[in-house]
N, C-alpha and C. Protein backbone atom coordinates (compact mmCIF):
# COMPACT_ATOMS: atom_id res chain seq x y z
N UNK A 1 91.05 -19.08 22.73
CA UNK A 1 90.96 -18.93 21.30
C UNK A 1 90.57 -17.50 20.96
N UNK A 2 91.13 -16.99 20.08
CA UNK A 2 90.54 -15.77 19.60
C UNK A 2 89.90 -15.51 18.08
N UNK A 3 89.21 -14.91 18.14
CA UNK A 3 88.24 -14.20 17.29
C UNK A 3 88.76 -14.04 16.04
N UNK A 4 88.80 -14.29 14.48
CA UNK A 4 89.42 -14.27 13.47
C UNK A 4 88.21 -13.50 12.49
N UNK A 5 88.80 -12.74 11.61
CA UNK A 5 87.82 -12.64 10.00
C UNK A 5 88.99 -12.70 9.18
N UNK A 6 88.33 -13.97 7.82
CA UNK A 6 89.34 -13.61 7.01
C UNK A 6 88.28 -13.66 5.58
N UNK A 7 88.83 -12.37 4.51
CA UNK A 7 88.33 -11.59 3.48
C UNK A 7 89.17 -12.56 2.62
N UNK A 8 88.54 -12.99 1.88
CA UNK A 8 89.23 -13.55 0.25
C UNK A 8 88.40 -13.34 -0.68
N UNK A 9 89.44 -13.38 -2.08
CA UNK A 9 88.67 -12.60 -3.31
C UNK A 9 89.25 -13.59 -4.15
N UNK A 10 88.24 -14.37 -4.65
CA UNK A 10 88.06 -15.40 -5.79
C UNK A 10 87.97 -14.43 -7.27
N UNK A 11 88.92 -15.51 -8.05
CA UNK A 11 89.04 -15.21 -9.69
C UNK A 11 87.23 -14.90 -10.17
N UNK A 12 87.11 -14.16 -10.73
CA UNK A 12 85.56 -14.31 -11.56
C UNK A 12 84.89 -15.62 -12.66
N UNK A 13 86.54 -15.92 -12.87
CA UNK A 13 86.71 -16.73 -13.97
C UNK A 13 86.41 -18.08 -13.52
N UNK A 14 86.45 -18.60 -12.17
CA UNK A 14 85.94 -19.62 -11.74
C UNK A 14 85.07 -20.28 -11.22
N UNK A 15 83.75 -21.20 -11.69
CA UNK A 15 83.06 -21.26 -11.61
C UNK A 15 82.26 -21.82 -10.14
N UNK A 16 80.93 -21.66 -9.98
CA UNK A 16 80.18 -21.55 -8.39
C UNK A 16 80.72 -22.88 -7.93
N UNK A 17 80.73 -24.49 -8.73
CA UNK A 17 80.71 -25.29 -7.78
C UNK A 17 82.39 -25.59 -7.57
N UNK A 18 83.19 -24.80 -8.47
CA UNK A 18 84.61 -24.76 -7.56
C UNK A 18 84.94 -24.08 -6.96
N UNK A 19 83.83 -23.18 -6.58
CA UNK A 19 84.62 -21.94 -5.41
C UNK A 19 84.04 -22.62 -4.29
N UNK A 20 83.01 -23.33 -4.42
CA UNK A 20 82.16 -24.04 -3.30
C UNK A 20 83.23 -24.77 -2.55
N UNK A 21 83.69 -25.44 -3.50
CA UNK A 21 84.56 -26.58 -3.16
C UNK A 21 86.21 -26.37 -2.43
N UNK A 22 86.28 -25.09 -3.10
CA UNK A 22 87.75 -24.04 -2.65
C UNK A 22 87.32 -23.97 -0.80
N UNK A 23 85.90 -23.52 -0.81
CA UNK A 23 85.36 -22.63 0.16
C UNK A 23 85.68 -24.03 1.33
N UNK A 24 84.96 -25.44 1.29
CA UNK A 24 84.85 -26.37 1.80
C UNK A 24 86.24 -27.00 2.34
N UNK A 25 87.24 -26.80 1.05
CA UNK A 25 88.19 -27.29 1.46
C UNK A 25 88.65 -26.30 2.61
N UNK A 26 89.05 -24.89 2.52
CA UNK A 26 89.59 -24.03 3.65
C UNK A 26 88.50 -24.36 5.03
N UNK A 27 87.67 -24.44 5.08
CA UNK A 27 86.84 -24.88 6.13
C UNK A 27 87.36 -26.12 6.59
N UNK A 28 87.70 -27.34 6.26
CA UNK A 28 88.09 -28.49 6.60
C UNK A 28 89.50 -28.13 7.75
N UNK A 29 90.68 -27.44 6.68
CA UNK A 29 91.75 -27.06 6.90
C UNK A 29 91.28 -26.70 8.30
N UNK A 30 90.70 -25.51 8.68
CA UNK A 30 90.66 -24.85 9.64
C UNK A 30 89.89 -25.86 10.67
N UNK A 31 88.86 -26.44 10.70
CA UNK A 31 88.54 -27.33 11.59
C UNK A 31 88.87 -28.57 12.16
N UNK A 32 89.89 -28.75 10.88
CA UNK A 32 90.73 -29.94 11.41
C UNK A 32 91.96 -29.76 12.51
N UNK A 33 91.72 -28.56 12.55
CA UNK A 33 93.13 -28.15 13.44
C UNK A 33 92.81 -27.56 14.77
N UNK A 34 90.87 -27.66 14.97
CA UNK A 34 90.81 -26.84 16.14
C UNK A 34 89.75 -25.68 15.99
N UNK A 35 89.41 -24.98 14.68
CA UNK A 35 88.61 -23.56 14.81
C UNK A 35 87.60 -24.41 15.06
N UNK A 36 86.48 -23.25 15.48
CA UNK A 36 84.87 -23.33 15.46
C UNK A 36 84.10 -22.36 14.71
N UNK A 37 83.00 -22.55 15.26
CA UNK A 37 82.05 -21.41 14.68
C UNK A 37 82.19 -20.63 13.24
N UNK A 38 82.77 -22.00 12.60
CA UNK A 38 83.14 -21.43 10.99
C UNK A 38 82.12 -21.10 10.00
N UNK A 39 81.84 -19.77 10.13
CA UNK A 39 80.91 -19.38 9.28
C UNK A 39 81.20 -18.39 7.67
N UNK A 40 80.58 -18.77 6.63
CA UNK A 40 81.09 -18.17 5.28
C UNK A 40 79.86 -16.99 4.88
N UNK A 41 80.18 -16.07 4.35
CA UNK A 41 79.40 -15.35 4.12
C UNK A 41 79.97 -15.06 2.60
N UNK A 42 79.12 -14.85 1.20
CA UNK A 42 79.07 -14.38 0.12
C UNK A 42 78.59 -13.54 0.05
N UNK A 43 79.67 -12.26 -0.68
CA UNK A 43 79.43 -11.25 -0.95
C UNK A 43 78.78 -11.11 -2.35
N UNK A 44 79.35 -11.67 -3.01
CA UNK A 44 79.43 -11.91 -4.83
C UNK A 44 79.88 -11.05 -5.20
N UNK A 45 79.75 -10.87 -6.79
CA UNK A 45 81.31 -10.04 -7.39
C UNK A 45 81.55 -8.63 -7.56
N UNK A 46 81.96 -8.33 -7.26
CA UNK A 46 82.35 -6.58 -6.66
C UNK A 46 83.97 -6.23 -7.89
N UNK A 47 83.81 -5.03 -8.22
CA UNK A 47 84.83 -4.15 -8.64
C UNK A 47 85.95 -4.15 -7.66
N UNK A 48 87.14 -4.14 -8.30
CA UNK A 48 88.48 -4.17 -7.12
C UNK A 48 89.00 -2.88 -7.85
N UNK A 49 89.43 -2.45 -6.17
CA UNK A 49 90.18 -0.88 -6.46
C UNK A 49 90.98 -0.92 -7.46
N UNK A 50 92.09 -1.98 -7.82
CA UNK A 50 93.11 -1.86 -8.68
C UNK A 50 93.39 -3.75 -9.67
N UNK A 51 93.52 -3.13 -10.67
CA UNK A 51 93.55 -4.70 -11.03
C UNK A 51 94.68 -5.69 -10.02
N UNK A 52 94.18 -7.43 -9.98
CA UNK A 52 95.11 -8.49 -9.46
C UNK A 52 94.98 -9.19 -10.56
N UNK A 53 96.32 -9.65 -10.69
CA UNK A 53 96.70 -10.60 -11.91
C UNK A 53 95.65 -10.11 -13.35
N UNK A 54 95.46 -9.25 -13.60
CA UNK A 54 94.71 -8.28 -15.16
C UNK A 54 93.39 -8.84 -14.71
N UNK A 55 92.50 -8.59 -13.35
CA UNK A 55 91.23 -8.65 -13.36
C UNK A 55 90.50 -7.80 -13.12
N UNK A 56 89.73 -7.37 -13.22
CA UNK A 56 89.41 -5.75 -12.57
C UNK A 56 87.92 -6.50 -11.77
N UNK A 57 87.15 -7.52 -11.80
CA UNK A 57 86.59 -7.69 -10.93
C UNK A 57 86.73 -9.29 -9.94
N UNK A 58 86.13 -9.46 -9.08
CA UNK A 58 86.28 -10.48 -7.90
C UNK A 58 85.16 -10.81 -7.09
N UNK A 59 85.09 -12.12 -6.98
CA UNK A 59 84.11 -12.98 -5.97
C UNK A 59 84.80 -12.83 -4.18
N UNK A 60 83.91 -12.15 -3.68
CA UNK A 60 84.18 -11.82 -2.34
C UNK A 60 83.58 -12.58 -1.66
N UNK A 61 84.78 -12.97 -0.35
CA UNK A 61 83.84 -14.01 0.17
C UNK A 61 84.68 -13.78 1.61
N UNK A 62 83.36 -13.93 2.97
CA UNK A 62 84.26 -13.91 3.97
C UNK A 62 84.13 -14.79 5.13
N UNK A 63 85.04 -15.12 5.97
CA UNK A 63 84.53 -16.21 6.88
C UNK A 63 85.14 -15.66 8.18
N UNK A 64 84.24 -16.00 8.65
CA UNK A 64 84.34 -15.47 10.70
C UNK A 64 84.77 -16.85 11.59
N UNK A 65 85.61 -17.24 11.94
CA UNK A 65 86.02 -18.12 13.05
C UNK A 65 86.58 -17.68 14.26
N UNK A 66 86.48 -18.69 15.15
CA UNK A 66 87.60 -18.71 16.05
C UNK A 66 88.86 -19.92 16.57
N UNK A 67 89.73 -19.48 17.15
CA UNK A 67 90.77 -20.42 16.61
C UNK A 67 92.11 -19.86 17.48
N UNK A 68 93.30 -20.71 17.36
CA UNK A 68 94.48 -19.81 17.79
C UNK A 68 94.95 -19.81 16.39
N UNK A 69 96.19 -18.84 16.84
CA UNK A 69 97.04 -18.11 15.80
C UNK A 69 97.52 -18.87 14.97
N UNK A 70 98.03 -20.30 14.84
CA UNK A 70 98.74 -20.81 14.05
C UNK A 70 97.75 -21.24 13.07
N UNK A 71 96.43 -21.64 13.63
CA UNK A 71 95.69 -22.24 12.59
C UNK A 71 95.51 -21.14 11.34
N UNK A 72 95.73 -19.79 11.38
CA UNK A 72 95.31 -18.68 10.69
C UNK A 72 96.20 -18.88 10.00
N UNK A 73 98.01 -19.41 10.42
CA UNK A 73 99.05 -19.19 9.65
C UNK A 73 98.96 -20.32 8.32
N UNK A 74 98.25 -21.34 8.83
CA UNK A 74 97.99 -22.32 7.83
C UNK A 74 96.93 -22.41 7.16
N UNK A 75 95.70 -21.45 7.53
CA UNK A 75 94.57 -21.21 6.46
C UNK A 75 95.15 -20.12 5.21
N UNK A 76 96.20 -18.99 5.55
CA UNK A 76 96.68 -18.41 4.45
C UNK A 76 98.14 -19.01 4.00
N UNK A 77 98.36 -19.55 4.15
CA UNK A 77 99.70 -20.85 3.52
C UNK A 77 98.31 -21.29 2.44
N UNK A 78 97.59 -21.84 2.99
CA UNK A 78 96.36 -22.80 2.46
C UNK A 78 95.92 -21.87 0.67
N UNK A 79 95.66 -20.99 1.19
CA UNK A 79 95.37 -20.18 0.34
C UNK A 79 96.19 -19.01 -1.11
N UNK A 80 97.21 -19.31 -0.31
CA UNK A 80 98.74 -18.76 -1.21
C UNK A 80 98.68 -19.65 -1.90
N UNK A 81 98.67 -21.35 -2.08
CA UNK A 81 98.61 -22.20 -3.06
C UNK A 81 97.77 -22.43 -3.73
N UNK A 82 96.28 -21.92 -3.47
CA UNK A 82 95.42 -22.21 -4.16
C UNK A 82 95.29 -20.87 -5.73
N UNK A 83 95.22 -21.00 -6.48
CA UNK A 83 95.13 -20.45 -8.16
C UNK A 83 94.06 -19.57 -8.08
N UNK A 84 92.68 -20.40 -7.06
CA UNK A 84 91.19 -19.18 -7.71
C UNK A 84 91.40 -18.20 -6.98
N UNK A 85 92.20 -17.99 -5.89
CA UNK A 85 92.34 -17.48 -4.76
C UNK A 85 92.88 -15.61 -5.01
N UNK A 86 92.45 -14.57 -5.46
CA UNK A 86 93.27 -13.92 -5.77
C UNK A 86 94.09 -12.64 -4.96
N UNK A 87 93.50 -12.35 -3.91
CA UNK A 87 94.03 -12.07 -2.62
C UNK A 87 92.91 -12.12 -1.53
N UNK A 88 93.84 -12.26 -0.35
CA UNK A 88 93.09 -12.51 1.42
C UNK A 88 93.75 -11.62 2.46
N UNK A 89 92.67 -11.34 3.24
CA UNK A 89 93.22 -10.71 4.45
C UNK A 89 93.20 -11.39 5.50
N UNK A 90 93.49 -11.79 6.30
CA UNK A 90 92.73 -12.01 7.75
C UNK A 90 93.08 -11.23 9.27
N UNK A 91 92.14 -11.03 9.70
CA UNK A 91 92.11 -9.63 10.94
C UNK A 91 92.20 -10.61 12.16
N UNK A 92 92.35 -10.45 13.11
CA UNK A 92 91.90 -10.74 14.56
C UNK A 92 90.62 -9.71 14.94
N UNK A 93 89.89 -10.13 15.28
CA UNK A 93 88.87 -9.07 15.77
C UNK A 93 89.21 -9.07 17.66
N UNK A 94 88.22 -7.96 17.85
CA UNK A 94 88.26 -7.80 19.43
C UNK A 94 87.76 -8.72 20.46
N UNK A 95 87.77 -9.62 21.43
CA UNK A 95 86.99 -9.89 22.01
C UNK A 95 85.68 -9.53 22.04
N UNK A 96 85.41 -8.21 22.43
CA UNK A 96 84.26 -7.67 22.84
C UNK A 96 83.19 -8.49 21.74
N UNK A 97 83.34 -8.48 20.50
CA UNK A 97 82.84 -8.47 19.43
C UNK A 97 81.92 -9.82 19.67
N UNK A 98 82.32 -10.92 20.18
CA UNK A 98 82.24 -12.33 20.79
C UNK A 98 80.91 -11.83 21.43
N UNK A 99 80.52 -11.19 22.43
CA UNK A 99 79.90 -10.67 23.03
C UNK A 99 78.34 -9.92 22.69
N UNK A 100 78.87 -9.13 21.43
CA UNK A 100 77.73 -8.07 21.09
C UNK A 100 77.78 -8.03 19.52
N UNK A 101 76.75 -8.80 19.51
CA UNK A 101 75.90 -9.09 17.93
C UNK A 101 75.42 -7.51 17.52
N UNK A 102 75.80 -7.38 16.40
CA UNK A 102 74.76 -6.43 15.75
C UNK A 102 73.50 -6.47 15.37
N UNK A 103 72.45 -5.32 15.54
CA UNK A 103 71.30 -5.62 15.06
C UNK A 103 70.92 -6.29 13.60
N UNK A 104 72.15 -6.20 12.66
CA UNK A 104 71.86 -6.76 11.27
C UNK A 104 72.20 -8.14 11.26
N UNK A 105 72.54 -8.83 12.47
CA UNK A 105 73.09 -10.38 12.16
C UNK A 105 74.62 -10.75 11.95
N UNK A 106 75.37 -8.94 11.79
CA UNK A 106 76.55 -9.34 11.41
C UNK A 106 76.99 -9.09 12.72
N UNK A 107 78.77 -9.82 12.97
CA UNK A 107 79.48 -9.24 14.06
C UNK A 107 79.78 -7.77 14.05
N UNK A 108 79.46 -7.89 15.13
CA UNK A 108 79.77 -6.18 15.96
C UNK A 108 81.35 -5.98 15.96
N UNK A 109 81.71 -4.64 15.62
CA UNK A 109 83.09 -4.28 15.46
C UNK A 109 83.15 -3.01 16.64
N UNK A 110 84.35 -3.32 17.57
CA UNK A 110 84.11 -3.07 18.53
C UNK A 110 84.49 -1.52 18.44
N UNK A 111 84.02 -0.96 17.96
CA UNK A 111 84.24 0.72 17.82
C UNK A 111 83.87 1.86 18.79
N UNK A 112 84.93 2.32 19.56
CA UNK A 112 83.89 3.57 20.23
C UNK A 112 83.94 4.84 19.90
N UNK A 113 82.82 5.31 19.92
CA UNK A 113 82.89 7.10 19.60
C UNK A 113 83.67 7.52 20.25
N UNK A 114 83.72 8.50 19.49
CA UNK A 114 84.46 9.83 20.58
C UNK A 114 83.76 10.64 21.10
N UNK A 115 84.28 10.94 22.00
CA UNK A 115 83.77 11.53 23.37
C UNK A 115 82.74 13.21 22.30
N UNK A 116 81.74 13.30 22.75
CA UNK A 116 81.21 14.70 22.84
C UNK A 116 81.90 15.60 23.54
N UNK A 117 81.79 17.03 22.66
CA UNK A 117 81.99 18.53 23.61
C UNK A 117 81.03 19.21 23.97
């Protein structure tokens, strides 16, 4: 299984206990098919670089699993139909990341410097 993050940005316009419920349902989706370690993190509502559908702000919200590939293809199918939904990303992260927690609690992004001269 590999390592997933996926970023979605909820309408402003919709209220806490239906994003809850948005949030619950994509969690189901994804565990019914196999992910684990499904964890949600709230950002709350942040300015977007450019308006989506005439909004200029958005409920950020992100969730860390793991899983194979198809289940990802059907958490954003999942999410193309849903209305509060107003855009998503989802990344594969690195292995390594699995491995090495950051000191803040969040996952570690597996970045290396560049070399010194």
């Amino acid at each position: 299984m590999n390592h997933y993050e996926t970023l979605f940005i909820f309408n402003t316009e919709v209220g806490e206990a239906q994003r809850k419920e948005a949030i619950e349902r994509l969690k189901r989706v994804v565990e019914a098919m196999g992910a684990t370690d499904f964890a949600v993190e709230e950002w709350g509502q942040r300015d977007l670089a450019y308006l989506i559908r005439k909004q200029s702000r958005g409920f950020y919200v992100r969730a860390d699993y793991f899983c194979r590939p198809e289940v990802v293809k059907e958490l954003e199918r999942t999410m193309k139909l849903a209305d509060e939904i107003l855009r998503f990303v989802s990344v594969r992260l690195p292995n390594a990341s699995r491995t090495k927690p950051s000191p803040s609690g969040q996952p570690a992004m597996a970045l290396e410097s560049a070399p010194s001269e």
